[in-house]
PDB file of N, CA and C in Angstrom:
ATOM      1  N   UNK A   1       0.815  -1.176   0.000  1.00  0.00           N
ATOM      2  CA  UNK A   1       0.000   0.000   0.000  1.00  0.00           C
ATOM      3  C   UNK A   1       0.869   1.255   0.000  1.00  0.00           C
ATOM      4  N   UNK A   2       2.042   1.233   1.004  1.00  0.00           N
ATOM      5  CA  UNK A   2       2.566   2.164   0.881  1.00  0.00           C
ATOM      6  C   UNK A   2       3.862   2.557  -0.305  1.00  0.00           C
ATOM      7  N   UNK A   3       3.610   1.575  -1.145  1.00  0.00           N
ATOM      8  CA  UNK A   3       4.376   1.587  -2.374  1.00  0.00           C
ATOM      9  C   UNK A   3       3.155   1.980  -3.617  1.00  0.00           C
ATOM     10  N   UNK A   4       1.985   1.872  -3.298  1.00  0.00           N
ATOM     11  CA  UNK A   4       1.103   2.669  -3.918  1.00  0.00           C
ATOM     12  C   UNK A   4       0.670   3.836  -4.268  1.00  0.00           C
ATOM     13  N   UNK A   5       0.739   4.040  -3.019  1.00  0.00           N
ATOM     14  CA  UNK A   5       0.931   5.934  -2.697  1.00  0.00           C
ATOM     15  C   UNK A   5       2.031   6.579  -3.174  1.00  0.00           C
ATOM     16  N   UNK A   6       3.467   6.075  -3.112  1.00  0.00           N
ATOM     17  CA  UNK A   6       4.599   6.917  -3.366  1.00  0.00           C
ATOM     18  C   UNK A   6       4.443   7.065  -4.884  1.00  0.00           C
ATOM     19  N   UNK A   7       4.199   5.377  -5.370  1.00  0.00           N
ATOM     20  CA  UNK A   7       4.108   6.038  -6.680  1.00  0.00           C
ATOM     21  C   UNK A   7       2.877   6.322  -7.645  1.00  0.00           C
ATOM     22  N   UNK A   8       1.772   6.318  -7.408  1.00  0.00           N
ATOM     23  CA  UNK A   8       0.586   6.541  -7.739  1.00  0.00           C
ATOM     24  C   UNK A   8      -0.257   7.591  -7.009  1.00  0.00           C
ATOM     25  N   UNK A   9      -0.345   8.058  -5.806  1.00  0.00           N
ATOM     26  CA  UNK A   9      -0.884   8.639  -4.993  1.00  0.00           C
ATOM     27  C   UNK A   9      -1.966   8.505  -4.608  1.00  0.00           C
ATOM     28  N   UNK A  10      -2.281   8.752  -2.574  1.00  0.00           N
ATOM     29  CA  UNK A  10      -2.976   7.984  -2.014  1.00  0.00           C
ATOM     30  C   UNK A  10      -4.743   8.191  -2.519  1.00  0.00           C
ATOM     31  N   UNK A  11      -4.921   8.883  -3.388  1.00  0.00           N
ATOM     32  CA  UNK A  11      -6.069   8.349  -3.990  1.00  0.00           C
ATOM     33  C   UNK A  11      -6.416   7.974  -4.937  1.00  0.00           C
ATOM     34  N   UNK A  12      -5.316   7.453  -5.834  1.00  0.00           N
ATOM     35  CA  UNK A  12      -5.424   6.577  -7.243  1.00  0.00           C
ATOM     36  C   UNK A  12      -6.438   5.400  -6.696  1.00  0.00           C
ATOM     37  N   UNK A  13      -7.118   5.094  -7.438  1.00  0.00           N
ATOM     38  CA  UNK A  13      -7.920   3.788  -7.340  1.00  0.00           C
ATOM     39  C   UNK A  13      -7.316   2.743  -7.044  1.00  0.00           C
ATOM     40  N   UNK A  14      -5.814   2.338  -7.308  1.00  0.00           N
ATOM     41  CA  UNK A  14      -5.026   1.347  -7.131  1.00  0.00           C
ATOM     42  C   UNK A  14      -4.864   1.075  -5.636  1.00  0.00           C
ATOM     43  N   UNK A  15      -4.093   2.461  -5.316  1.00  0.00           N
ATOM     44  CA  UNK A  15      -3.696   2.555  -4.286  1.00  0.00           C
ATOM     45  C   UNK A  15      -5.132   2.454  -2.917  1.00  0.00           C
ATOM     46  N   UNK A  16      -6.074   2.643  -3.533  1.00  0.00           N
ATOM     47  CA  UNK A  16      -7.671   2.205  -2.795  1.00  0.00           C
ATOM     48  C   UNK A  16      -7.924   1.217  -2.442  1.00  0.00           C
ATOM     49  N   UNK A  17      -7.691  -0.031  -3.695  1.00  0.00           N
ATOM     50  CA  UNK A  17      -7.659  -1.265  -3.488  1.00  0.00           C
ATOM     51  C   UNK A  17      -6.626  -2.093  -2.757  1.00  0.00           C
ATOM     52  N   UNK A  18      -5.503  -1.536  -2.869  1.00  0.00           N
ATOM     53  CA  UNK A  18      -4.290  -2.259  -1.880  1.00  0.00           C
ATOM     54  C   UNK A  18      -4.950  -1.943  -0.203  1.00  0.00           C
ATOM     55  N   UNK A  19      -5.704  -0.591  -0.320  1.00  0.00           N
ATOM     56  CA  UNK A  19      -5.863  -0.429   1.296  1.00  0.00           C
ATOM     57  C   UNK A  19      -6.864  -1.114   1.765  1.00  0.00           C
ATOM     58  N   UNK A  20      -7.597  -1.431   0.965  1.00  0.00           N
ATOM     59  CA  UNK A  20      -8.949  -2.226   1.132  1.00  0.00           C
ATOM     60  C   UNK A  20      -8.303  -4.031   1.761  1.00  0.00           C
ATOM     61  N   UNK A  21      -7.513  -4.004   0.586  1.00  0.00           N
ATOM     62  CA  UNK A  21      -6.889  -5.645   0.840  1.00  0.00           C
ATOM     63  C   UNK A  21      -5.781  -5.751   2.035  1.00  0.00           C
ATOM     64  N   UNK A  22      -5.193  -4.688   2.349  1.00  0.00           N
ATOM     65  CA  UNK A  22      -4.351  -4.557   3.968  1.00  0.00           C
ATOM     66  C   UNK A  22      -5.212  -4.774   4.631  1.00  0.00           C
ATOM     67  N   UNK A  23      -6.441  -4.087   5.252  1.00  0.00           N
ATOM     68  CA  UNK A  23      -7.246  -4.110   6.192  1.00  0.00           C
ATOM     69  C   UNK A  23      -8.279  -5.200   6.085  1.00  0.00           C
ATOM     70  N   UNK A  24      -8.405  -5.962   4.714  1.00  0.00           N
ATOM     71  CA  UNK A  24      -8.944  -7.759   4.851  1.00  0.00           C
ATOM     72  C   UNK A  24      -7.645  -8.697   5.645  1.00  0.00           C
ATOM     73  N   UNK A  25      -6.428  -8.549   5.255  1.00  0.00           N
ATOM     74  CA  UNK A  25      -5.414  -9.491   5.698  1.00  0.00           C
ATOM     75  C   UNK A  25      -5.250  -9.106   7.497  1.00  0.00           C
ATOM     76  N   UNK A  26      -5.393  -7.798   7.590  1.00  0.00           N
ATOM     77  CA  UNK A  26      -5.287  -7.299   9.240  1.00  0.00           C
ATOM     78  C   UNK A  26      -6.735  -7.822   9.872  1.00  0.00           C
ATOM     79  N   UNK A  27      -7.393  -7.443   9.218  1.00  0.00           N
ATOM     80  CA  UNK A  27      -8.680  -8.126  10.338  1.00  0.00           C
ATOM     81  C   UNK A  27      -8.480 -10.050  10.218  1.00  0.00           C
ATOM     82  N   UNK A  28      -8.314 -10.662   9.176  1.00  0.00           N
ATOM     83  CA  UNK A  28      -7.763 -12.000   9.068  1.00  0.00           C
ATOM     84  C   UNK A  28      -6.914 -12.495  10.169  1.00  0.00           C
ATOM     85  N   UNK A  29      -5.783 -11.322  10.542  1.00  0.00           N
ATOM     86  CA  UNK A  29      -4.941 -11.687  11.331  1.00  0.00           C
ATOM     87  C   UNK A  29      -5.112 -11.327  13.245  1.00  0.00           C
ATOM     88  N   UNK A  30      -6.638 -11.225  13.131  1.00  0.00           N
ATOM     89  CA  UNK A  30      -6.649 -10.307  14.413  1.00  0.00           C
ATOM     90  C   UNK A  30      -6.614  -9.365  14.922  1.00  0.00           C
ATOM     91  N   UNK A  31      -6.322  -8.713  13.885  1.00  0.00           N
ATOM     92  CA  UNK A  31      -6.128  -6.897  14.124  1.00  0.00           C
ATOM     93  C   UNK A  31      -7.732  -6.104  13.516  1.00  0.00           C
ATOM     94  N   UNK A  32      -8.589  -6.449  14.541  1.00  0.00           N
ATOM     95  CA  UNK A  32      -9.697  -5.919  14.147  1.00  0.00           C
ATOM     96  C   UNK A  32      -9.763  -4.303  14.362  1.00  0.00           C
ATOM     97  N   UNK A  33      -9.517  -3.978  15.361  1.00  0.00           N
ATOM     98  CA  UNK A  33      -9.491  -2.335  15.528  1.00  0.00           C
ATOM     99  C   UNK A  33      -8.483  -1.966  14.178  1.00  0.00           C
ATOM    100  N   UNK A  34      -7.318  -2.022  13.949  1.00  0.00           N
ATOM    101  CA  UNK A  34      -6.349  -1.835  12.812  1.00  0.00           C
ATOM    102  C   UNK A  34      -7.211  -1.692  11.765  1.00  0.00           C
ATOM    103  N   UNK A  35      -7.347  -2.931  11.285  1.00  0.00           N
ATOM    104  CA  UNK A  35      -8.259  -3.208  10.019  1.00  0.00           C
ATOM    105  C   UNK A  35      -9.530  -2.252   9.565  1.00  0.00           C
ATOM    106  N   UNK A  36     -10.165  -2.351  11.090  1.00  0.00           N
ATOM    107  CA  UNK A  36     -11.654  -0.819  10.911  1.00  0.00           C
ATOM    108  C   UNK A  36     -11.186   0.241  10.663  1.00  0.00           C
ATOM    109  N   UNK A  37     -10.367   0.605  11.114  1.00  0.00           N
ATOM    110  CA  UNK A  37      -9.642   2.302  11.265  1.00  0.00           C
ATOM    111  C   UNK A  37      -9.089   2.388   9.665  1.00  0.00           C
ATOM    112  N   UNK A  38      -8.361   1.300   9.363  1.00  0.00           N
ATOM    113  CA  UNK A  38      -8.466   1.168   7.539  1.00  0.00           C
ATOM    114  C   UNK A  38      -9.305   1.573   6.638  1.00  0.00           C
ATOM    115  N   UNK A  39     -10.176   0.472   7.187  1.00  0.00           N
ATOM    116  CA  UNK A  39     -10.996   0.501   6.096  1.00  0.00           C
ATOM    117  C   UNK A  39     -12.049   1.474   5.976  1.00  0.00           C
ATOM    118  N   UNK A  40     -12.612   1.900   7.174  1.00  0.00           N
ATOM    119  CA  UNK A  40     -13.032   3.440   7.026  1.00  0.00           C
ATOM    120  C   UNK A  40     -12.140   4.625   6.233  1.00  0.00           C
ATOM    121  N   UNK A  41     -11.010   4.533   6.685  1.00  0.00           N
ATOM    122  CA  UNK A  41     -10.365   5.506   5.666  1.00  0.00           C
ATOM    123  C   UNK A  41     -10.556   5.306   4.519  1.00  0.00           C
ATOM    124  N   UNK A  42     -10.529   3.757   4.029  1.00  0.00           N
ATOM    125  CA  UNK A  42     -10.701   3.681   2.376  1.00  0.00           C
ATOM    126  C   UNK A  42     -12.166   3.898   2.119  1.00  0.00           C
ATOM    127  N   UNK A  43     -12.968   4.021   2.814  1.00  0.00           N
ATOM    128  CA  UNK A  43     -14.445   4.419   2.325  1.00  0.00           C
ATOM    129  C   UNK A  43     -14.506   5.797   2.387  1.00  0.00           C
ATOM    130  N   UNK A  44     -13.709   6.611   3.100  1.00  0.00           N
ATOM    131  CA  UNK A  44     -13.966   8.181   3.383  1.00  0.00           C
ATOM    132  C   UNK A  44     -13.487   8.517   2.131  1.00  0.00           C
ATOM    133  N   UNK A  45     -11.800   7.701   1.448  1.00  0.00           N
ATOM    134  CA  UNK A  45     -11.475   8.018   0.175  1.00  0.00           C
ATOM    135  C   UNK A  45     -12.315   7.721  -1.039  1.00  0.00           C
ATOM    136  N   UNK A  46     -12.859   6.288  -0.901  1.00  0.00           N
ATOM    137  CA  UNK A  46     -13.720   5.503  -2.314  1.00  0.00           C
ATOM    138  C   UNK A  46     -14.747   6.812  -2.401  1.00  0.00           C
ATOM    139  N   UNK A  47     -15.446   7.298  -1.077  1.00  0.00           N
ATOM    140  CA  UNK A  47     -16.411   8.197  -1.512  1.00  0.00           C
ATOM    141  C   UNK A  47     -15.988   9.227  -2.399  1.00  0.00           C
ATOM    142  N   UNK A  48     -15.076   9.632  -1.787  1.00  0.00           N
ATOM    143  CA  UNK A  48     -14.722  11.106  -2.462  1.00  0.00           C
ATOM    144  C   UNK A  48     -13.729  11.221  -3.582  1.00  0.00           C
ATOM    145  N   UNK A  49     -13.401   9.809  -4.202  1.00  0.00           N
ATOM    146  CA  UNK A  49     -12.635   9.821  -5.916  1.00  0.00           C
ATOM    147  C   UNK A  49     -13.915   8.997  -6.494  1.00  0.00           C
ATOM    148  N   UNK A  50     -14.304   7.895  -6.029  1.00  0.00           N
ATOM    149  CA  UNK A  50     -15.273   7.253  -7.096  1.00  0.00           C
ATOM    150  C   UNK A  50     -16.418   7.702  -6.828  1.00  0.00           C
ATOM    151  N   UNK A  51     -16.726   7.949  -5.477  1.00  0.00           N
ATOM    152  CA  UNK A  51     -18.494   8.351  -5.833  1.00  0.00           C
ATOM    153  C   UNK A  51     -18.703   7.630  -4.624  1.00  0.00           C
ATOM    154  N   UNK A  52     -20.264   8.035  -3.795  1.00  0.00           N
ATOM    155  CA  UNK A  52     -20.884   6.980  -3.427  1.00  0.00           C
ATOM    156  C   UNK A  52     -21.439   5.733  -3.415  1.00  0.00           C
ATOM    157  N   UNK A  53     -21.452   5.938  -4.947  1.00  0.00           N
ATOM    158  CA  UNK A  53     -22.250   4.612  -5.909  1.00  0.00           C
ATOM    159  C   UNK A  53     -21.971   3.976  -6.086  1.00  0.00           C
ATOM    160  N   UNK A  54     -20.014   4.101  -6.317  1.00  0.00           N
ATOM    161  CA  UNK A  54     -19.217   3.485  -7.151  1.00  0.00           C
ATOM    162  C   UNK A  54     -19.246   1.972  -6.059  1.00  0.00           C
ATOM    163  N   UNK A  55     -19.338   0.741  -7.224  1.00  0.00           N
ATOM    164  CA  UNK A  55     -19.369  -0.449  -6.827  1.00  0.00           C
ATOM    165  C   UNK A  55     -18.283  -0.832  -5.591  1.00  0.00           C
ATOM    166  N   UNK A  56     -16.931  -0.569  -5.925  1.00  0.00           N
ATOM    167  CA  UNK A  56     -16.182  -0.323  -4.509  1.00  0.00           C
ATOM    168  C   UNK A  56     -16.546  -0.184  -3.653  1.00  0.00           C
ATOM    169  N   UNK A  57     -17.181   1.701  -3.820  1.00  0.00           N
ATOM    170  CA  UNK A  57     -17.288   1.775  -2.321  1.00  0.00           C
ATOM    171  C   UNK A  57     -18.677   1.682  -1.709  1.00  0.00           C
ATOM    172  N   UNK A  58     -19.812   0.788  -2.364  1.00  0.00           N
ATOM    173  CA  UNK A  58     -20.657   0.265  -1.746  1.00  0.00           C
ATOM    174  C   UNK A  58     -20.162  -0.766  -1.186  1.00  0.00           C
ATOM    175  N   UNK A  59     -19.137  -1.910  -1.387  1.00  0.00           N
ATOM    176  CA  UNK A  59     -18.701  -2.666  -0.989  1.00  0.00           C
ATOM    177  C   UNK A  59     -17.735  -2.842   0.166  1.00  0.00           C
ATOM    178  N   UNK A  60     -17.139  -1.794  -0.095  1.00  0.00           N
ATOM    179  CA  UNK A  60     -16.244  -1.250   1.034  1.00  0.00           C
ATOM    180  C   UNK A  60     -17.294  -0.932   2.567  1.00  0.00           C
ATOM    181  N   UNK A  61     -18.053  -0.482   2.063  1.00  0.00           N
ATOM    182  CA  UNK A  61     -18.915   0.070   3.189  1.00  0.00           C
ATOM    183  C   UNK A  61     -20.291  -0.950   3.584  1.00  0.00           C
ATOM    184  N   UNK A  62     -20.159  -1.902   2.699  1.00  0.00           N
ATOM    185  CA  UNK A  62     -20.880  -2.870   3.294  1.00  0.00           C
ATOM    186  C   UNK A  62     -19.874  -3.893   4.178  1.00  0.00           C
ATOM    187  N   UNK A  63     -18.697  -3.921   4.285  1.00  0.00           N
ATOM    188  CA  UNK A  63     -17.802  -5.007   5.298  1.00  0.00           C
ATOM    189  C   UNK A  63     -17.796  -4.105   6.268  1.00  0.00           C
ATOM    190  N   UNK A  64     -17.966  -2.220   6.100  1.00  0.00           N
ATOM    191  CA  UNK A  64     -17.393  -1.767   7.473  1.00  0.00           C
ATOM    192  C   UNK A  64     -18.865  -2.022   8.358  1.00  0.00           C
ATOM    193  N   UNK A  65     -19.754  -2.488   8.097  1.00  0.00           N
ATOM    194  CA  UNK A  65     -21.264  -2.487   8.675  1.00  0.00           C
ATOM    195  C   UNK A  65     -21.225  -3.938   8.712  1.00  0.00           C
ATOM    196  N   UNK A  66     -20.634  -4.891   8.374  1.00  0.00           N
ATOM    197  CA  UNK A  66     -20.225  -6.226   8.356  1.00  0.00           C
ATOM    198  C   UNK A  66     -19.445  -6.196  10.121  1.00  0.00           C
ATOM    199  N   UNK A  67     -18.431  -5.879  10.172  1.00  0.00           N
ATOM    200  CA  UNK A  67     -17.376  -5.809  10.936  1.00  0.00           C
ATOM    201  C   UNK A  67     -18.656  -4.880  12.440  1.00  0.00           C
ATOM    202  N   UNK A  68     -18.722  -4.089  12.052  1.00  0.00           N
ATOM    203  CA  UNK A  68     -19.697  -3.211  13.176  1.00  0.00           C
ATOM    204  C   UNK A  68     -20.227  -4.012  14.076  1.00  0.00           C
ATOM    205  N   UNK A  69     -21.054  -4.842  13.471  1.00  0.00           N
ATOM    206  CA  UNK A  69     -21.981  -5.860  13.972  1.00  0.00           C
ATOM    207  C   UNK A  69     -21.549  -6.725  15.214  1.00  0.00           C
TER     208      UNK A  69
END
């Protein structure tokens, strides 16, 4: 992820999806607080480059209401 950002920048779509997939492997590994605090960030970003709509970040924001629970 953080080789995403340096060279793409942290709101290229790329670099969206690497953060999305850090914070699946961190909550995988137990790091549930880690992983939320992620992946909210990548929904605060998906909103505001792709859209609300955008298939991402409905998806994105359906695991952070997944995880909530």
């Amino acid at each position: 992820m953080e080789t995403s950002k340096t060279k793409l920048g942290a709101d290229h779509p790329s670099t969206l999806t690497s953060m999305a997939s850090l914070a699946l492997t961190w909550k995988a590994q137990d790091r549930q607080a880690d992983a939320l605090v992620l992946m909210q960030g990548c929904a605060q970003a998906q909103q505001r480059v792709l859209g609300p709509e955008h298939p991402n970040t409905l998806s994105t924001q359906a695991i952070i209401e997944d995880w909530s629970i």
